[in-house]
Every structure is written in C-alpha cells, then in structure tokens.
Protein backbone atom coordinates (compact mmCIF):
# COMPACT_ATOMS: atom_id res chain seq x y z
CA UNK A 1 14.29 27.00 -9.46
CA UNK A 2 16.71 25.92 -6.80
CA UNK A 3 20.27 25.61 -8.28
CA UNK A 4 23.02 22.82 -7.56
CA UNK A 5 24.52 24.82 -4.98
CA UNK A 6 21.14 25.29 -3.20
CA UNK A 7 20.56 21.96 -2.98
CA UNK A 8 23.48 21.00 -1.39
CA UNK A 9 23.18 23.82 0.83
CA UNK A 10 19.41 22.44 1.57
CA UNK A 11 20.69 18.64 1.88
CA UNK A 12 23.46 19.93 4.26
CA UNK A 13 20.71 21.90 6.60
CA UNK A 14 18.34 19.09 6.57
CA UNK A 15 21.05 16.20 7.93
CA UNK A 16 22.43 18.72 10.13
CA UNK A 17 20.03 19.33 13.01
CA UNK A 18 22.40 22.70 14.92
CA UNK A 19 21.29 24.13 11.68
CA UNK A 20 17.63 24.09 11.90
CA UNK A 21 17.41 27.22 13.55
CA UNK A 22 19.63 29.09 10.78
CA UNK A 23 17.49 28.86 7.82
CA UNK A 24 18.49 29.41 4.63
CA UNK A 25 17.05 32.31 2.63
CA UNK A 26 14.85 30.23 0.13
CA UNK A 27 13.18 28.36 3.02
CA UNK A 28 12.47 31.21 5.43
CA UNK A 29 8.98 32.06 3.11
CA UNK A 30 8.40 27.99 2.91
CA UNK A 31 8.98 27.81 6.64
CA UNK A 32 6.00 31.01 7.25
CA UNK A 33 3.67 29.38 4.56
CA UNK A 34 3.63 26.11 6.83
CA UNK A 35 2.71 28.01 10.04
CA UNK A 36 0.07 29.58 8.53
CA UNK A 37 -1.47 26.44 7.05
CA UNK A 38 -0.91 24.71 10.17
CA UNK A 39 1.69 22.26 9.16
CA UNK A 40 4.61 23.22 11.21
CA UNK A 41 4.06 20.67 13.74
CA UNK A 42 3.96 17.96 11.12
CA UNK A 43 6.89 19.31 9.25
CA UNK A 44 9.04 19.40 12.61
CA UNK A 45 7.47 16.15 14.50
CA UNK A 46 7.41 13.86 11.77
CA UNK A 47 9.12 14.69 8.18
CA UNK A 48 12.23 16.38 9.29
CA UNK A 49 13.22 13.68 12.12
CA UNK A 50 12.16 11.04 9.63
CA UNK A 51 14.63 12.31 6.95
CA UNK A 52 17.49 11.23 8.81
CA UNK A 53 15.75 7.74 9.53
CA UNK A 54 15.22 7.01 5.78
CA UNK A 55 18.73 7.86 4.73
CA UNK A 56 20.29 5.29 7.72
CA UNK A 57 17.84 2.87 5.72
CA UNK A 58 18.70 3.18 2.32
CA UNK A 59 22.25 2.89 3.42
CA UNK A 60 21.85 0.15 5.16
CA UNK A 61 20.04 -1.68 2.57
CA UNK A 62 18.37 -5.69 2.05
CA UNK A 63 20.75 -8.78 1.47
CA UNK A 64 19.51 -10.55 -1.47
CA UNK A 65 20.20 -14.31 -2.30
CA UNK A 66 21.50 -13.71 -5.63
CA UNK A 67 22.57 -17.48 -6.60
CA UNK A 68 18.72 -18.22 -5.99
CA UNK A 69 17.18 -15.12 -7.60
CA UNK A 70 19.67 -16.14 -10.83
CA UNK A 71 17.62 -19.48 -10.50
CA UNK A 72 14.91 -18.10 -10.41
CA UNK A 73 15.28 -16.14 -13.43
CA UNK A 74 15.69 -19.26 -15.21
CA UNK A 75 12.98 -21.21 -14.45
CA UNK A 76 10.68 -17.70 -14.85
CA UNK A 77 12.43 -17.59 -18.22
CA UNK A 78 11.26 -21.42 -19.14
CA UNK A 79 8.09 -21.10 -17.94
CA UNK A 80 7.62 -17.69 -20.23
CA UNK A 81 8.82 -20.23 -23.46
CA UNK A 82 6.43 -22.51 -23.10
CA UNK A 83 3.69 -19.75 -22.51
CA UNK A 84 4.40 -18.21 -25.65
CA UNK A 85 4.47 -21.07 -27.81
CA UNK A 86 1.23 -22.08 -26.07
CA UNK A 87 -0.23 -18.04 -26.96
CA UNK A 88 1.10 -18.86 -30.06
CA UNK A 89 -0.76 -22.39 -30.62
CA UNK A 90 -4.07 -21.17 -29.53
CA UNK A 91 -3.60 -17.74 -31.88
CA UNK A 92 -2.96 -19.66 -34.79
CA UNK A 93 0.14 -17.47 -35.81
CA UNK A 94 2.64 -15.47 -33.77
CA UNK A 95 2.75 -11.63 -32.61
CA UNK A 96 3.94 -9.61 -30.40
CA UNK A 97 2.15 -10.11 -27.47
CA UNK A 98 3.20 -7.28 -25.32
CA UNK A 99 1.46 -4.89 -28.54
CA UNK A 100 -2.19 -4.25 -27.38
CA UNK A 101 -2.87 -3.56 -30.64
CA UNK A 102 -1.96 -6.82 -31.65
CA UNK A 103 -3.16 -8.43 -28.96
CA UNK A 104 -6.67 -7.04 -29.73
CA UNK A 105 -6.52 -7.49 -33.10
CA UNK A 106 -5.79 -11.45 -32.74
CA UNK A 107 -8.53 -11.47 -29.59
CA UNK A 108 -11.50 -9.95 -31.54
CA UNK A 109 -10.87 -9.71 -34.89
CA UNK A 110 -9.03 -13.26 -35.85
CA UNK A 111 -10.79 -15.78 -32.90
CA UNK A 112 -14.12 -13.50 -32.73
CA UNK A 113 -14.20 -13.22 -29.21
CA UNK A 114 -17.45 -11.03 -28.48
CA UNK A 115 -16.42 -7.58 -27.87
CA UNK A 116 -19.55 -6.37 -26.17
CA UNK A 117 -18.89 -4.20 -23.30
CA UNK A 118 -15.32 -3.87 -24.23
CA UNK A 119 -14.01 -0.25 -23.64
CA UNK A 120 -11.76 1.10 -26.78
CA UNK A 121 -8.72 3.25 -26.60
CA UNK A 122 -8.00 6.51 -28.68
CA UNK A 123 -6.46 4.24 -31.28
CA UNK A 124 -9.91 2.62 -32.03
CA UNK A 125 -8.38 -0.98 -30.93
CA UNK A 126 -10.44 -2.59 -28.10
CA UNK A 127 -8.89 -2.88 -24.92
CA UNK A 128 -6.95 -5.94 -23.49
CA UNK A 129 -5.71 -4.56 -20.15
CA UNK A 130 -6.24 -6.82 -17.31
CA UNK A 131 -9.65 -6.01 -15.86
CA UNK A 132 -10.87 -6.67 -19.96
CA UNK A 133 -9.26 -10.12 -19.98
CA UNK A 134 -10.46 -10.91 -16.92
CA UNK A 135 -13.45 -10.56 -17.97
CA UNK A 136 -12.79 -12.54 -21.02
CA UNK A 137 -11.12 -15.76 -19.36
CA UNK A 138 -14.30 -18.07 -20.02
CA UNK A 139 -14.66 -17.05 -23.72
CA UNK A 140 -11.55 -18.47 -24.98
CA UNK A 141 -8.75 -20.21 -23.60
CA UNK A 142 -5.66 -18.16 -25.23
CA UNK A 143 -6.92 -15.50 -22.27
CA UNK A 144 -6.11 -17.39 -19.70
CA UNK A 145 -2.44 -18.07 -21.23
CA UNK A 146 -2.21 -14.38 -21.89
CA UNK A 147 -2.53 -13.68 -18.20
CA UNK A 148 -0.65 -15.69 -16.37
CA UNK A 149 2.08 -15.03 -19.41
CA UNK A 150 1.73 -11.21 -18.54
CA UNK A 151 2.28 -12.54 -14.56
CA UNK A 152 5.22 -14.15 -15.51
CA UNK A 153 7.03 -11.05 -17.59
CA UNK A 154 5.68 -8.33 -15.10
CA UNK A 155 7.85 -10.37 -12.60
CA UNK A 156 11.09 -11.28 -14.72
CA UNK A 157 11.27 -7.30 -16.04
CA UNK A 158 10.06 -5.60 -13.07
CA UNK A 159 11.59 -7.41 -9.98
CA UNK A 160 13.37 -10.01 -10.55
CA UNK A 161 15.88 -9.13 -12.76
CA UNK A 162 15.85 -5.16 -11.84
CA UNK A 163 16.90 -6.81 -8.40
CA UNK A 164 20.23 -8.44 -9.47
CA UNK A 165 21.27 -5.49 -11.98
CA UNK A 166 20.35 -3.14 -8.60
CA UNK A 167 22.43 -5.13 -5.68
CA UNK A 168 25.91 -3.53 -4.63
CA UNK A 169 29.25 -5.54 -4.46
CA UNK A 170 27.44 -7.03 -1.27
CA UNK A 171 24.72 -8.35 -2.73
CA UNK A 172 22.59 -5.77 -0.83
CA UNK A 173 19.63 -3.92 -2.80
CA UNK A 174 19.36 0.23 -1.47
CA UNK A 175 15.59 1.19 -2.12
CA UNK A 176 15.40 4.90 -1.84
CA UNK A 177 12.01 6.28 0.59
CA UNK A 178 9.47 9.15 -1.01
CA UNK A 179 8.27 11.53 1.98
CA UNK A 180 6.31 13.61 -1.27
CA UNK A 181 4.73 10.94 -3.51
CA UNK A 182 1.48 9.95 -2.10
CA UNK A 183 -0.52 12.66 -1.78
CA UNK A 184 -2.03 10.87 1.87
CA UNK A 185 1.40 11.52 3.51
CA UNK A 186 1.99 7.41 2.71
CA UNK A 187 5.85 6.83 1.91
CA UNK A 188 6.98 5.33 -1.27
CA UNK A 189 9.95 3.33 -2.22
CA UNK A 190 11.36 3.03 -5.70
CA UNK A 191 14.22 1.50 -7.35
CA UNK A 192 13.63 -1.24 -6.45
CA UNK A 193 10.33 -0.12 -5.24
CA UNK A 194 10.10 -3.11 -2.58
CA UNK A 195 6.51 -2.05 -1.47
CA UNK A 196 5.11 -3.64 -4.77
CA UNK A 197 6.30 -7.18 -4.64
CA UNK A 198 3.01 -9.22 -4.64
CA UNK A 199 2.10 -11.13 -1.27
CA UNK A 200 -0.72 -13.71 -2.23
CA UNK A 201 0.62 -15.01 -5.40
CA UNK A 202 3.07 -18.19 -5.23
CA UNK A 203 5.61 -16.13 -7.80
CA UNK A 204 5.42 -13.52 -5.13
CA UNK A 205 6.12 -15.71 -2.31
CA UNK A 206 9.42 -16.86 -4.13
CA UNK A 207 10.56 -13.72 -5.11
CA UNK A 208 10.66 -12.55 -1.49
CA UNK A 209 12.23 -16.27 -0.73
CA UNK A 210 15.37 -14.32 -2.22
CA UNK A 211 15.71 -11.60 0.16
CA UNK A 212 17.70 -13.01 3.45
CA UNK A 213 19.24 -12.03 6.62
CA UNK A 214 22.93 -11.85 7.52
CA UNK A 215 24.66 -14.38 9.16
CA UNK A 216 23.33 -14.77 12.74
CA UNK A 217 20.50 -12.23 11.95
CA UNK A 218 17.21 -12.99 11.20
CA UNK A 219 13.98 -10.68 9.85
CA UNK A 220 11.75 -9.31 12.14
CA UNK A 221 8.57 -7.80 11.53
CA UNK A 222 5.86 -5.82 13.28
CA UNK A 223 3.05 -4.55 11.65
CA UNK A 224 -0.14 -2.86 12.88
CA UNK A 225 -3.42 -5.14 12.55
CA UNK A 226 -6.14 -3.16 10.91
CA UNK A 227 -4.63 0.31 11.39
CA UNK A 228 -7.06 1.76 8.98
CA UNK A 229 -10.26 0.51 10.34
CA UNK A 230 -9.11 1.45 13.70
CA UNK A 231 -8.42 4.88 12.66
CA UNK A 232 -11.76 4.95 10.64
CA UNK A 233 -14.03 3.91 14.27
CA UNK A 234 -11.93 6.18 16.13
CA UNK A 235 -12.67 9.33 13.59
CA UNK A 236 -16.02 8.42 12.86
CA UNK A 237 -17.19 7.39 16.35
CA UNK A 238 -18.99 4.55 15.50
CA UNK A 239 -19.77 2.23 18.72
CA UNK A 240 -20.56 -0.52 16.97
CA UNK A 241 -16.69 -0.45 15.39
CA UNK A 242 -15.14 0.79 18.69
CA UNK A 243 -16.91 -1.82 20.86
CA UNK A 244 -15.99 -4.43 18.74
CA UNK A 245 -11.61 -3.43 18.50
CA UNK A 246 -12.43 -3.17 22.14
CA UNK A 247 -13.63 -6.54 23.14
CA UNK A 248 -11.00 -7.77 20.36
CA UNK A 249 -13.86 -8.98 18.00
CA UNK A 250 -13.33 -10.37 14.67
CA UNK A 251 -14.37 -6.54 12.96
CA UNK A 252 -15.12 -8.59 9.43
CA UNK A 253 -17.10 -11.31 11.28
CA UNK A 254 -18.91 -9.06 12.95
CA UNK A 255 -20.09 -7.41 10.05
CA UNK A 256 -20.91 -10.03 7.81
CA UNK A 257 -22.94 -10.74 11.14
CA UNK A 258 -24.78 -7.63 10.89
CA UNK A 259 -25.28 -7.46 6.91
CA UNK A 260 -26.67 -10.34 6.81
CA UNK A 261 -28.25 -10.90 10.01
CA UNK A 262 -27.29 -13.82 11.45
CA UNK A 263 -25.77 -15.15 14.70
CA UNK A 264 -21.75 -14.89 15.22
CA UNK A 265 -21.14 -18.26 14.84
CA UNK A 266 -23.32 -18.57 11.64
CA UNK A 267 -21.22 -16.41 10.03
CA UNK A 268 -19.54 -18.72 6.98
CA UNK A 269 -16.06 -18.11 5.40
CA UNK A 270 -17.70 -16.73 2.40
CA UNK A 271 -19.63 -13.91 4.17
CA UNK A 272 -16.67 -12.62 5.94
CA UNK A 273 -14.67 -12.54 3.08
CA UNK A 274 -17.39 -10.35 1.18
CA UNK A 275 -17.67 -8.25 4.42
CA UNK A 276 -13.84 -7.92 4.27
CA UNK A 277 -13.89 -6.27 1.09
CA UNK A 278 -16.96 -4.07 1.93
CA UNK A 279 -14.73 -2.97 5.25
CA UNK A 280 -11.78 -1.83 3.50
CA UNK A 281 -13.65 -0.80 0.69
CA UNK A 282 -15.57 2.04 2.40
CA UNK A 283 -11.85 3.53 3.44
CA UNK A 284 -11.82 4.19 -0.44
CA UNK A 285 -15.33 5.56 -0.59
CA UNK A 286 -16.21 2.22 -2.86
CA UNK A 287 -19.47 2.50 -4.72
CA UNK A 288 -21.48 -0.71 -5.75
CA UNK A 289 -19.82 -0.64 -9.01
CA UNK A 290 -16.33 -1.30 -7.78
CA UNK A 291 -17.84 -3.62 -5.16
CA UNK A 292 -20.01 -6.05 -7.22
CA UNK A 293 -16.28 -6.22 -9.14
CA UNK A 294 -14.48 -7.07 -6.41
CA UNK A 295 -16.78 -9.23 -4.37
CA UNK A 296 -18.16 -10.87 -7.39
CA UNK A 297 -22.00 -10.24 -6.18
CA UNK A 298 -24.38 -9.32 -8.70
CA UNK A 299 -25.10 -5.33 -8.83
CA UNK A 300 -27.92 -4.97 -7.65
CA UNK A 301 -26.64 -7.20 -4.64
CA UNK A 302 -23.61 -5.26 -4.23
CA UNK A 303 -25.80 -2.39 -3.34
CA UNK A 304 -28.27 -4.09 -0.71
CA UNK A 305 -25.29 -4.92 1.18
CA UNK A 306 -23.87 -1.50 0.72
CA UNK A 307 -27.03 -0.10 2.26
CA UNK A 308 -27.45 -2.55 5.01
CA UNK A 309 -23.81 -1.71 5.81
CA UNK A 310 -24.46 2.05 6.56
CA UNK A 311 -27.90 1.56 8.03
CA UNK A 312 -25.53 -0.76 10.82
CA UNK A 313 -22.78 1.72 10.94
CA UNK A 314 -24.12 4.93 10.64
CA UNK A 315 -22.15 7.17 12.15
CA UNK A 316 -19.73 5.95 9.13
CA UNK A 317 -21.86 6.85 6.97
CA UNK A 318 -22.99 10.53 8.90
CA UNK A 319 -19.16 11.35 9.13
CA UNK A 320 -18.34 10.67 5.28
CA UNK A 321 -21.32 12.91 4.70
CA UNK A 322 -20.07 15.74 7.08
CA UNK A 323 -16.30 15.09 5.39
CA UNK A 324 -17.37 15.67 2.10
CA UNK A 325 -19.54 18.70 2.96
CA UNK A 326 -16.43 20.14 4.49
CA UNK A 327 -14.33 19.43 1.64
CA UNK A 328 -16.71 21.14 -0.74
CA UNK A 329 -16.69 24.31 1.35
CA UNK A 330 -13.13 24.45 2.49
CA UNK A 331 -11.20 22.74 -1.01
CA UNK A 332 -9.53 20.51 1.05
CA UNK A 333 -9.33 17.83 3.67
CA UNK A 334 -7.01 16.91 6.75
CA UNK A 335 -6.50 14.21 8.82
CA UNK A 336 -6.49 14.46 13.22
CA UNK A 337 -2.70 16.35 13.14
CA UNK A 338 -3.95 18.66 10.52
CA UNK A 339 -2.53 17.33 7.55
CA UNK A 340 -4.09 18.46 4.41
CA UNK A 341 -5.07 17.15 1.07
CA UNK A 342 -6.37 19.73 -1.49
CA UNK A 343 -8.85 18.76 -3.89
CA UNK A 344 -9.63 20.79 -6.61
CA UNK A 345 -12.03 18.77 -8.52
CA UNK A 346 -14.03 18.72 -5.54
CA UNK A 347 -16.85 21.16 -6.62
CA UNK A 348 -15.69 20.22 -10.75
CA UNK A 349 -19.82 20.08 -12.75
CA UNK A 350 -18.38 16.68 -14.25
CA UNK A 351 -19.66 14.32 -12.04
CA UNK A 352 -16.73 11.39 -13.00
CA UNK A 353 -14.33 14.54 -11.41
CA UNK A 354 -16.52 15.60 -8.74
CA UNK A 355 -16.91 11.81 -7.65
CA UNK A 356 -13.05 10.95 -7.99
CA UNK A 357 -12.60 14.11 -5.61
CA UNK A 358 -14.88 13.03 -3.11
CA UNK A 359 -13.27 9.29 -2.40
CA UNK A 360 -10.55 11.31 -1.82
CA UNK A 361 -11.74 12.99 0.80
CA UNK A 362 -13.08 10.19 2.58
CA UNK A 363 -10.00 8.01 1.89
CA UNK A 364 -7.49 11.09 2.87
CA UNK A 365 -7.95 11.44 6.65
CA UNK A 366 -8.03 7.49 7.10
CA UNK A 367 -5.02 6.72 4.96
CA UNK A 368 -3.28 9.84 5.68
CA UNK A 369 -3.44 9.79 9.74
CA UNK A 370 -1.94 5.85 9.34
CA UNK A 371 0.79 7.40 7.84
CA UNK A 372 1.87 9.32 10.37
CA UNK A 373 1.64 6.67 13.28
CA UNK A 374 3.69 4.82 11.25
CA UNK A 375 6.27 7.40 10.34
CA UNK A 376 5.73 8.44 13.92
CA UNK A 377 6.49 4.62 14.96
CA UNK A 378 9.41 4.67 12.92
CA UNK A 379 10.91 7.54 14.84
CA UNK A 380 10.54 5.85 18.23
CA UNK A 381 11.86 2.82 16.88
CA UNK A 382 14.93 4.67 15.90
CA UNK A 383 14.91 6.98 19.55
CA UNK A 384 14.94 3.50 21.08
CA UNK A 385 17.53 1.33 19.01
CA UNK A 386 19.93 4.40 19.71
CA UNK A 387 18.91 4.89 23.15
CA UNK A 388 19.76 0.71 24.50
CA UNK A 389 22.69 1.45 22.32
CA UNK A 390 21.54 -1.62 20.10
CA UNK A 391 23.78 -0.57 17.38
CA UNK A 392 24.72 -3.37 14.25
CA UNK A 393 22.67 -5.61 16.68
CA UNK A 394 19.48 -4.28 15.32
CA UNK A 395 18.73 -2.42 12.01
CA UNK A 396 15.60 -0.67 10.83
CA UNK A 397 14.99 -2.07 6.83
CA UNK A 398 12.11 -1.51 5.51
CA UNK A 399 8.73 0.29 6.08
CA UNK A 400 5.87 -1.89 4.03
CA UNK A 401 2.43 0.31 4.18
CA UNK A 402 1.79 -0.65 7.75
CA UNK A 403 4.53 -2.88 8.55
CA UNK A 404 8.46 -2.05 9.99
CA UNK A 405 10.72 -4.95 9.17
CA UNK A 406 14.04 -5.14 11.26
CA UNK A 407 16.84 -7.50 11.05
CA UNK A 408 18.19 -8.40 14.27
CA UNK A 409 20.38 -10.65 16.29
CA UNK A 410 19.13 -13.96 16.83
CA UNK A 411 20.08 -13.90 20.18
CA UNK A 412 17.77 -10.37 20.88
CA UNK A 413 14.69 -11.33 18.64
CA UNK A 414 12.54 -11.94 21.93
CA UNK A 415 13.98 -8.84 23.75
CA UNK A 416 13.47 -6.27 20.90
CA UNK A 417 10.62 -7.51 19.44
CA UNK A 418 8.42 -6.57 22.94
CA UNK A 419 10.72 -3.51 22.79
CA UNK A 420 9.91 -2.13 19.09
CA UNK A 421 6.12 -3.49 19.74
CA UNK A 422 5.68 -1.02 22.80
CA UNK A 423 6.98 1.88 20.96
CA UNK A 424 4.83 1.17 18.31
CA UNK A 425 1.51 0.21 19.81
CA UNK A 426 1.98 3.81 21.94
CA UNK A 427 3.10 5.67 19.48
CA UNK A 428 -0.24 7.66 18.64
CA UNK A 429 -3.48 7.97 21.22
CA UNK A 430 -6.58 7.13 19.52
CA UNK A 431 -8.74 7.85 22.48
CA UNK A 432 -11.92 5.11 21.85
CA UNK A 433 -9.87 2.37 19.69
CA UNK A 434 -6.47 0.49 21.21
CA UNK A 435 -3.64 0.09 18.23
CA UNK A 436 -2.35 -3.54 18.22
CA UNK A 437 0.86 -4.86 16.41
CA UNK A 438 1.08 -8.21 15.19
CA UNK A 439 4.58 -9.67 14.68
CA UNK A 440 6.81 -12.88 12.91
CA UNK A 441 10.38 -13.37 12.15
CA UNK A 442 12.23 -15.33 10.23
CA UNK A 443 15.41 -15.66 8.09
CA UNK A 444 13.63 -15.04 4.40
CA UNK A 445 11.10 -12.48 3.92
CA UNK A 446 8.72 -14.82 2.80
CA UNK A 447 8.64 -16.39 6.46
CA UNK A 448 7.24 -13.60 7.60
C-alpha cells in the first residue's frame, strides 16, 4: 500500500518529465515488470505523455449554459409529473416506481401481464429491467409510460442536474480522464462522465444543446470514421474489407450487398442498417442471440446471415479463430503495439465463462489498438497546438470514444481544423487500410 507521501512523491515524478530517469524506489520493480511483458514502449509512448495531456484538460474544462440547463430541468421535471400520474392511472393505485419489486409486483401480479420468459432475480420477483419491458411494451400500455418515465429520471438524476451541482464559479464542468478503467486501454471520464450523454435520443440532443463555447470560440470536432472496422480489415487481412476502405466504399452497403446477394444499388435502407449492426457486431464477437435482439430478425434468420457473413469475409472469421486459439494457449491477448488483455476465464469448463472470455479476445485487439491511435492522436494534437504556439486560441476538451473535440477561435476554425486532421489521420500506419477523420463545428455540442 502506497502511503500519502508516496503518492505525492509519484504525482510529482509523473508531471515532472527531468524526473523520469530518477525513479522512485516503489516503481523501479513496476518499471522491470513492464519490460519484461513488453509494455515499456506503451507505458513511455502513450500513457506517460498522455498524463500531462489529460490534466491540461480537466483544467481547462466545458462551459455549460446553465440558465438553459435550469430550464431544462423544469420542463424534464413537468414532463416526469404527468408521467407518474399517468403510471399511476394505468396501475390503478400508486407505488414507488423506481422499486423493482414493486414495479413487478403491480406488472404481473395486479394487471396479469404474462410472465413467460421473464428472467427472476434472487429475490424471487420477476424482472423489469429494460431489455424485460421492452419486451413487454405491446402487452400493456403502463410499459410504455414506465420507459420513457425511466428516460426522463435517468436524465434529470444522472446528467442534468449532476451538471449544474458540478460547474465551477465559471460555469465550466471539469470531467476527470481514466487511463486504467477499461480493460481495452479505452479512456473513461467520470464526474460528470461526459462520454455517456446519449446521441440519438431528442432528450440527448438537448442536453448537449447546454454545453457552449466561449465568446468568439466555437466547438470543433474531428473524429475518425469507422476506426474499428478499419483496424479489424487491417488485422484480419480481409481483401474484401481492405478493397472496399480503399476505393472509399460504403463498408455497410457493401455487405448487405454480399449477405444478401444483390447488386450495389439494390441494396435498400433496411438491409444496410441490419448489415450495420452485423459489422460492428462481429468487433464484439456477437452471436445470433444478441443479433436477432438487436436487428430484430427472427433467430433462425439472425444466424443465416451470420453465416453468409463469414463465408464472404473469411479471413474474419479464420483470424477470430486463430485469436482465440492463441488466447487459450497463452491466457491472454494483445493488440499490434503489444498491449495485453488477460483473460482468465478463457479455458473456465462453464461454457457462459469460457464464452464471455472469448468475445473478449476478439473484441480486445480491435477496441484496444483504437485506443491507442486515439490517445496517440491526442498527443500530436497537443505536440502541434504547442508547437504553432496556438495557445488560449485553441484548447483540447474532450476525447469522446473516437472523437477529439476542440474549442477554437472562430477566426482559425479552417486553419486548425486541416491542421489537427493531418496529425490525426497520420498518427498510426495501418499498412492495407487508410484512417480518415470526419469533422463539424459549431457553437453547441449538439451542432456537431
């Protein structure tokens, strides 16, 4: 256990880089066990130089609007009443709807909703989380309320109001970056975790409405267009994949295309959305289960088109096979700079453990290599703001997943967004697959 006084002696080393050669005593055995596992390089290219980055960003911080957030609030806070006393209505009674005991006990024991294929929890009450009432929505109509009622609160207690109690005399918001969270290498963010705030959803468009630019500034951000399926072609070798981010293809069109066999320009909304899904759904090892959910195709559908997929792309398929293999023999998995995941229920005789272990491995080196290009993105960014002396005139915000959000000078949006977009489409060498950054401004982050 590291004391107080280590860990300011630790903070001190890690902000100071004259110090880096001078370890301290308790890291000089940490600093060995990453040589020999290989991680050195990672450690030394990417996390250290990236510490300083994250701290400039917290510091910095987000402006929020705070007079339309407090609005906000309000109308969330109306819109909650009358959900409630609808719940209410259509119960027949009140309770506490945020009990899932409750909840379950009004659901299928007072309004007999059929609980066949309903999982139950330790306590013996079925279970109402979300995927259950989704399920649910056609059987009775106090579902539907109970969702979009759960919508509503999630939002009130978990952004919008956390983001007003959190802002500093400035009305700026200071998330605080996770290098050790996600086991892939992915950052986090948390309080407020700003990585969370939904996208599609209207709510979720109007919460971001409320964070803004300064004065004169306006939002700028860059974000790397199907990093992960670029990564996955360039790993797996597929031609088909490669030749298709190559000639700048639609990758989900294409697909759908070769599923279902039909011409390019047959291919109907509805097939490349289902395609969509099965794309990003083999980065997470997806089985027809979670597929059929998600794409709303019948089972047995779900796993035709799973099969067509590989028999298209299958040197996907031949380099999950050789990944998990590996895995199995080794414990563990790493991604193209030799960054590791170890997975210990890899070889577990419970198959739900086994299984679990093994979408790991095929997720890890995809989700884990996009991490570093981005942290790696991050630090050119950074190398480059310093280096045109760009100063207050351009500030690194956020990281989003995939995405760097800036705010910038209107006057050197043009200028600095083909600057940052270089850095960032160079900043890692692929070989077979190009990376490409998309980018939008504007002066509220839902603009972007």
């Amino acid at each position: 256990m590291i004391n107080e006084a280590k860990k300011i002696e630790l903070a001190q080393w890690l902000l100071d880089p004259d110090k880096h050669q001078a370890l301290p005593d308790n890291l000089i055995q940490l600093e060995q066990r990453l040589e020999n596992a290989g991680l050195d390089i990672i450690y030394r290219n990417i996390e250290l130089p990236l510490v300083e980055i994250l701290g400039k960003m917290h510091e910095v911080g987000i402006k929020l609007d705070l007079e339309y957030l407090k609005k906000l609030d309000e109308e969330i806070e109306g819109e909650l009443s009358g959900s409630v006393k609808k719940i209410f209505k259509e119960a027949g009674g009140e309770f506490n709807i945020n009990s899932p005991k409750q909840l379950s006990e009004i659901l299928f024991g007072k309004l007999k909703i059929n609980p066949a294929g309903v999982p139950k929890r330790k306590t013996g009450a079925y279970s109402t989380d979300a995927e259950t009432l989704n399920k649910l929505s056609k059987e009775h109509a106090i579902v539907d309320s109970i969702l979009k009622y759960r919508e509503l609160y999630k939002l009130q207690s978990t952004y919008v109001r956390p983001l007003q109690e959190l802002a500093d005399k400035n009305g700026r918001v200071h998330t605080t970056f996770v290098q050790t969270a996600a086991s892939t290498g992915r950052l986090s963010s948390h309080e407020p975790n700003l990585q969370n705030i939904p996208v599609v959803s209207e709510w979720g468009k109007r919460i971001r409405q409320g964070f803004i630019a300064d004065k004169g500034k306006s939002f700028l951000a860059l974000d790397y267009s199907q990093i992960e399926l670029r990564v996955l072609a360039a790993v797996s070798g597929d031609e088909s994949m490669i030749d298709a981010f190559k000639k700048n293809w639609d990758i989900h069109k294409l697909t759908a295309s070769k599923v279902y066999d039909v011409p390019l320009e047959k291919v109907t909304p509805e097939m490349r959305t289902v395609a969509k899904t099965m794309n990003f759904g083999v980065i997470y090892g997806m089985g027809p289960q979670a597929f059929s959910q998600l794409s709303g195709l019948p089972f047995l559908e779900a796993k035709r088109f799973i099969d067509e997929y590989f028999a298209d792309f299958k040197a996907v398929k031949i380099w999950q096979e050789k990944t998990i293999i590996e895995a199995r023999k080794t414990g563990f998995v790493e991604n193209l700079n030799g960054r590791k995941r170890f997975l210990p229920g890899i070889n577990h005789p419970n198959k739900r453990f086994s299984s679990e272990a093994e979408r790991a491995a095929i997720n890890m080196p995809i989700q884990g290599l996009a991490a570093d290009i981005i942290k790696l993105a991050m630090i050119r960014a950074d190398k480059l703001i310093s280096s045109k002396k760009l100063g207050e005139r351009v500030r690194m915000l956020l990281t989003i997943h995939d995405e760097l959000i800036f705010e910038v000078d209107d006057k050197d949006i043009k200028e600095v967004e083909s600057l940052i977009k270089k850095e960032m489409e160079e900043a890692y060498d692929l070989k077979s697959v190009s990376l490409k950054v998309d980018s939008a401004s504007g002066k509220n982050w839902a603009e972007l």
